[in-house]
Protein backbone atom coordinates (compact mmCIF):
# COMPACT_ATOMS: atom_id res chain seq x y z
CA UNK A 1 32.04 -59.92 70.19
CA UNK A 2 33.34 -56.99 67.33
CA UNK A 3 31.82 -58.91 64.83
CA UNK A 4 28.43 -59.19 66.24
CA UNK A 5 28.57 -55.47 67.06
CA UNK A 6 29.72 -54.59 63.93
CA UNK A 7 26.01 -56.26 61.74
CA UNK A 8 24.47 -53.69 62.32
CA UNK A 9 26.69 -50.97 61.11
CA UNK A 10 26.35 -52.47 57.53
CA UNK A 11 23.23 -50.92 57.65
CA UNK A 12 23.31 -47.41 60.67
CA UNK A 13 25.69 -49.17 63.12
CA UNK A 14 18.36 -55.16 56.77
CA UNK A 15 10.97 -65.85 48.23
CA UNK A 16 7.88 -66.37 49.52
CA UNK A 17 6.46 -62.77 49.07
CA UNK A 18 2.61 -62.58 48.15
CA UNK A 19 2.26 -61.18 45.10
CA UNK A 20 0.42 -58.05 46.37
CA UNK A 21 3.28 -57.11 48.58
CA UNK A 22 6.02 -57.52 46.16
CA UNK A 23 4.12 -55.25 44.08
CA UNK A 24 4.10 -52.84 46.35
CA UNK A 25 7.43 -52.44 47.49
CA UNK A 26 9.21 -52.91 44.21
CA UNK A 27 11.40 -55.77 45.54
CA UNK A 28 11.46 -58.71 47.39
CA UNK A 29 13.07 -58.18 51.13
CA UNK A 30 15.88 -60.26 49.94
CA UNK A 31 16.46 -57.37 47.46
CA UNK A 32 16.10 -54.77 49.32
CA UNK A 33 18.81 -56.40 52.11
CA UNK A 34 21.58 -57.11 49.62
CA UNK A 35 21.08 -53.48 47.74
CA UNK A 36 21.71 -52.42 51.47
CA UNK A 37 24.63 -54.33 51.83
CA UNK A 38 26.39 -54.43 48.86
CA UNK A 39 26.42 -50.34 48.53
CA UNK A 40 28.10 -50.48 52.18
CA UNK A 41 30.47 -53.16 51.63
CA UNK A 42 31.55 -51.24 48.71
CA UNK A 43 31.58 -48.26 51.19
CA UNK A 44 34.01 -49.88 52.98
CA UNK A 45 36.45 -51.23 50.57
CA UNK A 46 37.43 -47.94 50.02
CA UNK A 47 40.66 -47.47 52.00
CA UNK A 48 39.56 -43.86 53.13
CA UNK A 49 37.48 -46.16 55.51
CA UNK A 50 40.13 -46.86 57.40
CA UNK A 51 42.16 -43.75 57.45
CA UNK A 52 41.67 -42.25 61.02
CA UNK A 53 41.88 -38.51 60.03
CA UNK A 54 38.70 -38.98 57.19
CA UNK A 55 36.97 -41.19 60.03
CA UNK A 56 33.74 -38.34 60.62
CA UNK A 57 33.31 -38.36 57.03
CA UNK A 58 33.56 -41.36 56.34
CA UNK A 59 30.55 -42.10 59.80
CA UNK A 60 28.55 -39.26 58.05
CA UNK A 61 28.47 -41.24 54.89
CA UNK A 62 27.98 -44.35 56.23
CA UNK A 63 24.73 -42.90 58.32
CA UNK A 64 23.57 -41.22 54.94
CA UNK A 65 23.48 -44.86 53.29
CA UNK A 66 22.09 -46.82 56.94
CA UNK A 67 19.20 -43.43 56.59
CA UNK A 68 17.59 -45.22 52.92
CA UNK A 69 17.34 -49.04 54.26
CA UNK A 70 16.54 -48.51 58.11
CA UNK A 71 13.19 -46.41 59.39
CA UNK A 72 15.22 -45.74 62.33
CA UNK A 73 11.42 -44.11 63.95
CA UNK A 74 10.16 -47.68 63.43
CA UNK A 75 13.39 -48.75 65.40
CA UNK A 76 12.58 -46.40 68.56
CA UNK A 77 9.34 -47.39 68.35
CA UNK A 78 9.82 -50.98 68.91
CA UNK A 79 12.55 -49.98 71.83
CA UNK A 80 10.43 -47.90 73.86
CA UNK A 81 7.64 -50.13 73.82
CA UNK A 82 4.17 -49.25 74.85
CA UNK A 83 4.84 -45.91 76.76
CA UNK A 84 5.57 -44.82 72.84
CA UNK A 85 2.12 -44.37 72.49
CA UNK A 86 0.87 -41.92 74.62
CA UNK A 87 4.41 -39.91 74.28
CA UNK A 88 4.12 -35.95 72.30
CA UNK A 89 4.93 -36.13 69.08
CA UNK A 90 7.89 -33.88 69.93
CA UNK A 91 9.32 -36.35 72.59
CA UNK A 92 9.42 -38.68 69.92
CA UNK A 93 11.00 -36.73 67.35
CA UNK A 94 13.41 -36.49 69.87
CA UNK A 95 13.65 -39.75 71.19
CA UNK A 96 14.12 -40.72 67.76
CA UNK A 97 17.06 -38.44 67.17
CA UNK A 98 19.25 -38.88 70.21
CA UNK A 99 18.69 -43.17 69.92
CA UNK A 100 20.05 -42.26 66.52
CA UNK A 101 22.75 -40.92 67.94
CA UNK A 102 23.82 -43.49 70.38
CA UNK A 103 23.41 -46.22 67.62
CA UNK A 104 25.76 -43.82 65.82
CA UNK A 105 28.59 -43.91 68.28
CA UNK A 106 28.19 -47.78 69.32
CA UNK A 107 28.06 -49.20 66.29
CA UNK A 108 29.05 -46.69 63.07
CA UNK A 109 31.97 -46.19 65.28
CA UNK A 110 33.16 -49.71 65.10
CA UNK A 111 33.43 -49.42 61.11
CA UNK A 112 37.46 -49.61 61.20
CA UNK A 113 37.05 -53.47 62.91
CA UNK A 114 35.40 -54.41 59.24
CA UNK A 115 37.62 -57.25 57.72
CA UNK A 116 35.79 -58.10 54.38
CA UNK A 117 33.26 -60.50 56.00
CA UNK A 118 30.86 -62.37 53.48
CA UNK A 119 26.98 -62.34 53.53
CA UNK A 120 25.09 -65.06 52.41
CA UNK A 121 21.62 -64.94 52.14
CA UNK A 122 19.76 -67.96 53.35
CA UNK A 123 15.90 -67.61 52.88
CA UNK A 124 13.28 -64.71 53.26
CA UNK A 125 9.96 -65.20 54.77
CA UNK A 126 6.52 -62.83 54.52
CA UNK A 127 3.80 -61.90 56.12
CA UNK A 128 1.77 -59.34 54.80
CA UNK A 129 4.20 -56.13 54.84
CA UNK A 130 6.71 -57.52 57.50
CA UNK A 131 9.34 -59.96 56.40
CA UNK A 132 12.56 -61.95 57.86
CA UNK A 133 15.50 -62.10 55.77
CA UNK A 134 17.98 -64.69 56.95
CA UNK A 135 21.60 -64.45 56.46
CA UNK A 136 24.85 -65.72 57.42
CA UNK A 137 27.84 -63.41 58.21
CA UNK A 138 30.80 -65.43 57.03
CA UNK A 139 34.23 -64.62 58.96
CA UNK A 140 36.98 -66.78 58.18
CA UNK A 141 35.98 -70.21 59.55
CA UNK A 142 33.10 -68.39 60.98
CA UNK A 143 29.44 -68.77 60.33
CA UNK A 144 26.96 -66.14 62.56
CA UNK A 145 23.20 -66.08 61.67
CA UNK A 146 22.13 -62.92 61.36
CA UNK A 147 18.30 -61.91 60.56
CA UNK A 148 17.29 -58.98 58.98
CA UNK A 149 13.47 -57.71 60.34
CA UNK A 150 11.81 -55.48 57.45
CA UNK A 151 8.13 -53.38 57.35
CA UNK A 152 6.48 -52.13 54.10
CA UNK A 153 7.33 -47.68 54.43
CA UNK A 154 5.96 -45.72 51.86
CA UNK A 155 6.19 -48.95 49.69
CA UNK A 156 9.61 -49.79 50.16
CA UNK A 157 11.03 -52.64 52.64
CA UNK A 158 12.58 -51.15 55.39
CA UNK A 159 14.74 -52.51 58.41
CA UNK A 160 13.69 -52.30 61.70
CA UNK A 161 15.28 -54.74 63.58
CA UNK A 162 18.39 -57.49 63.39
CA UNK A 163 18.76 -60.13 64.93
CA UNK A 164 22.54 -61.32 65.44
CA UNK A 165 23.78 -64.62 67.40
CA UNK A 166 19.73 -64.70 68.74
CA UNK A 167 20.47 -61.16 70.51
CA UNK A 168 17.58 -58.80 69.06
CA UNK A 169 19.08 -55.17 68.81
CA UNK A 170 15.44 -53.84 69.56
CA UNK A 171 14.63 -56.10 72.27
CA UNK A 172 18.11 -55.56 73.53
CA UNK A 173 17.64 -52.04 74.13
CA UNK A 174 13.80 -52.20 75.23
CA UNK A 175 14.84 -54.29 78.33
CA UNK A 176 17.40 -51.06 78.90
CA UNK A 177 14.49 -48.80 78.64
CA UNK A 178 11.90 -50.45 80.41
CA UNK A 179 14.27 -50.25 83.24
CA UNK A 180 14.00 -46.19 83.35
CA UNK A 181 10.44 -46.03 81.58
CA UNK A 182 8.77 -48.45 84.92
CA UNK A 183 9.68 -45.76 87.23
CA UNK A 184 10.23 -42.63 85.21
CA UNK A 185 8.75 -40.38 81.83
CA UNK A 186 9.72 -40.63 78.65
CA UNK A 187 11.58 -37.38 79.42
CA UNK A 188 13.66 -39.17 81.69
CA UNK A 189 14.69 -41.70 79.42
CA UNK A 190 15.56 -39.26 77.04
CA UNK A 191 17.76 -37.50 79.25
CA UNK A 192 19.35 -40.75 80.12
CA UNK A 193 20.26 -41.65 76.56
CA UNK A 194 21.55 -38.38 75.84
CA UNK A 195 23.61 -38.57 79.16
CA UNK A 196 25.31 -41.83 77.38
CA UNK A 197 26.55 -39.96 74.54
CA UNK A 198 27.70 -37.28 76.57
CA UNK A 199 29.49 -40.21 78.16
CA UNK A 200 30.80 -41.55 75.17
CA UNK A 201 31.97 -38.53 73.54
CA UNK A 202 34.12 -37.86 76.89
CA UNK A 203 35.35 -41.12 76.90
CA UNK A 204 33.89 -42.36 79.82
CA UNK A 205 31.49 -45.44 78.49
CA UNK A 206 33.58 -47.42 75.60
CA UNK A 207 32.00 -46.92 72.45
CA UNK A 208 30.16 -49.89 71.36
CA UNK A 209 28.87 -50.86 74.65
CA UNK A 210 25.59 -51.38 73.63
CA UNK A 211 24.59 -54.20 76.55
CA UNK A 212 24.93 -52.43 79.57
């Protein structure tokens, strides 16, 4: 589904806080989330959105704003898995950097399909410095659940994961990974991802075809 592709653009493309960790990161989850989403749905109100010839800009500022609300290291982290930690930390750096880039082309890429969907926030939930932020994407007649998955980063709430229509986007791509990292190195799953954008950017693996 476009739509369920398209959540996590808004941010690449996320009340019952203790009071030590609301201190700390200066604003509830909740907060954090909407500040997120409300600076790229204003993003992409502007019509230059949607004109095909500013389209790189307009990805490169899109990934500028997705850069201050997701730890996108935290992200390939929790996709590689356990072979993360005893990987160099140049392979990671790395790693980090070309998953970047993938998420880049299957979901900033999808951008234009935005059609002014709603988000309603639902409820927020904490545990220590991780928190769940539960929202509904509202399309037309639609309703999709949608959770935001946040850590405490140099005391700010960051997004590491979401959650759309029970589909995981870390967990998603972990089971792609595990695939390569059970028989291979983390060298060869770095070649594989960059491989996929080379793909991409040819035109030979659709953009946004984050599930195969």
């Amino acid at each position: 589904m476009v739509l369920r592709r398209l959540i996590p653009a808004l941010f690449l493309t996320c009340l019952l806080a203790t009071a030590g960790s609301a201190a700390l990161a200066g604003q509830t989850p909740t907060e954090r989330v909407r500040e997120g989403a409300d600076k790229l749905i204003e993003m992409l109100s502007d019509p230059d959105m949607q004109d095909a010839a500013k389209h790189d800009a307009a990805i490169d500022r899109l990934r500028a704003v997705a850069d201050e609300y997701i730890d996108f290291g935290l992200v390939t982290k929790y996709a590689v898995g356990r072979p993360w930690l005893n990987m160099s930390d140049d392979l990671r750096a790395k790693l980090t950097e070309a998953f970047v880039n993938l998420l880049e082309r299957s979901y900033l890429k999808q951008i234009p399909t935005y059609g002014g969907q709603n988000v309603d926030y639902k409820s927020e939930l904490v545990q220590g410095d991780r928190a769940k932020v539960v929202t509904e994407i509202i399309d037309n007649d639609k309703k999709i659940v949608v959770e935001f998955r946040l850590k405490i980063v140099q005391e700010k709430w960051m997004i590491y994961d979401i959650v759309a229509e029970g589909v995981s986007l870390v967990m998603n791509y972990r089971s792609q990974f595990a695939e390569i990292l059970n028989q291979g190195t983390g060298e060869d799953l770095l070649k594989v991802i960059e491989d996929r954008i080379r793909k991409i950017d040819e035109g030979q693996e659709p953009e946004g075809n984050s599930e195969s």
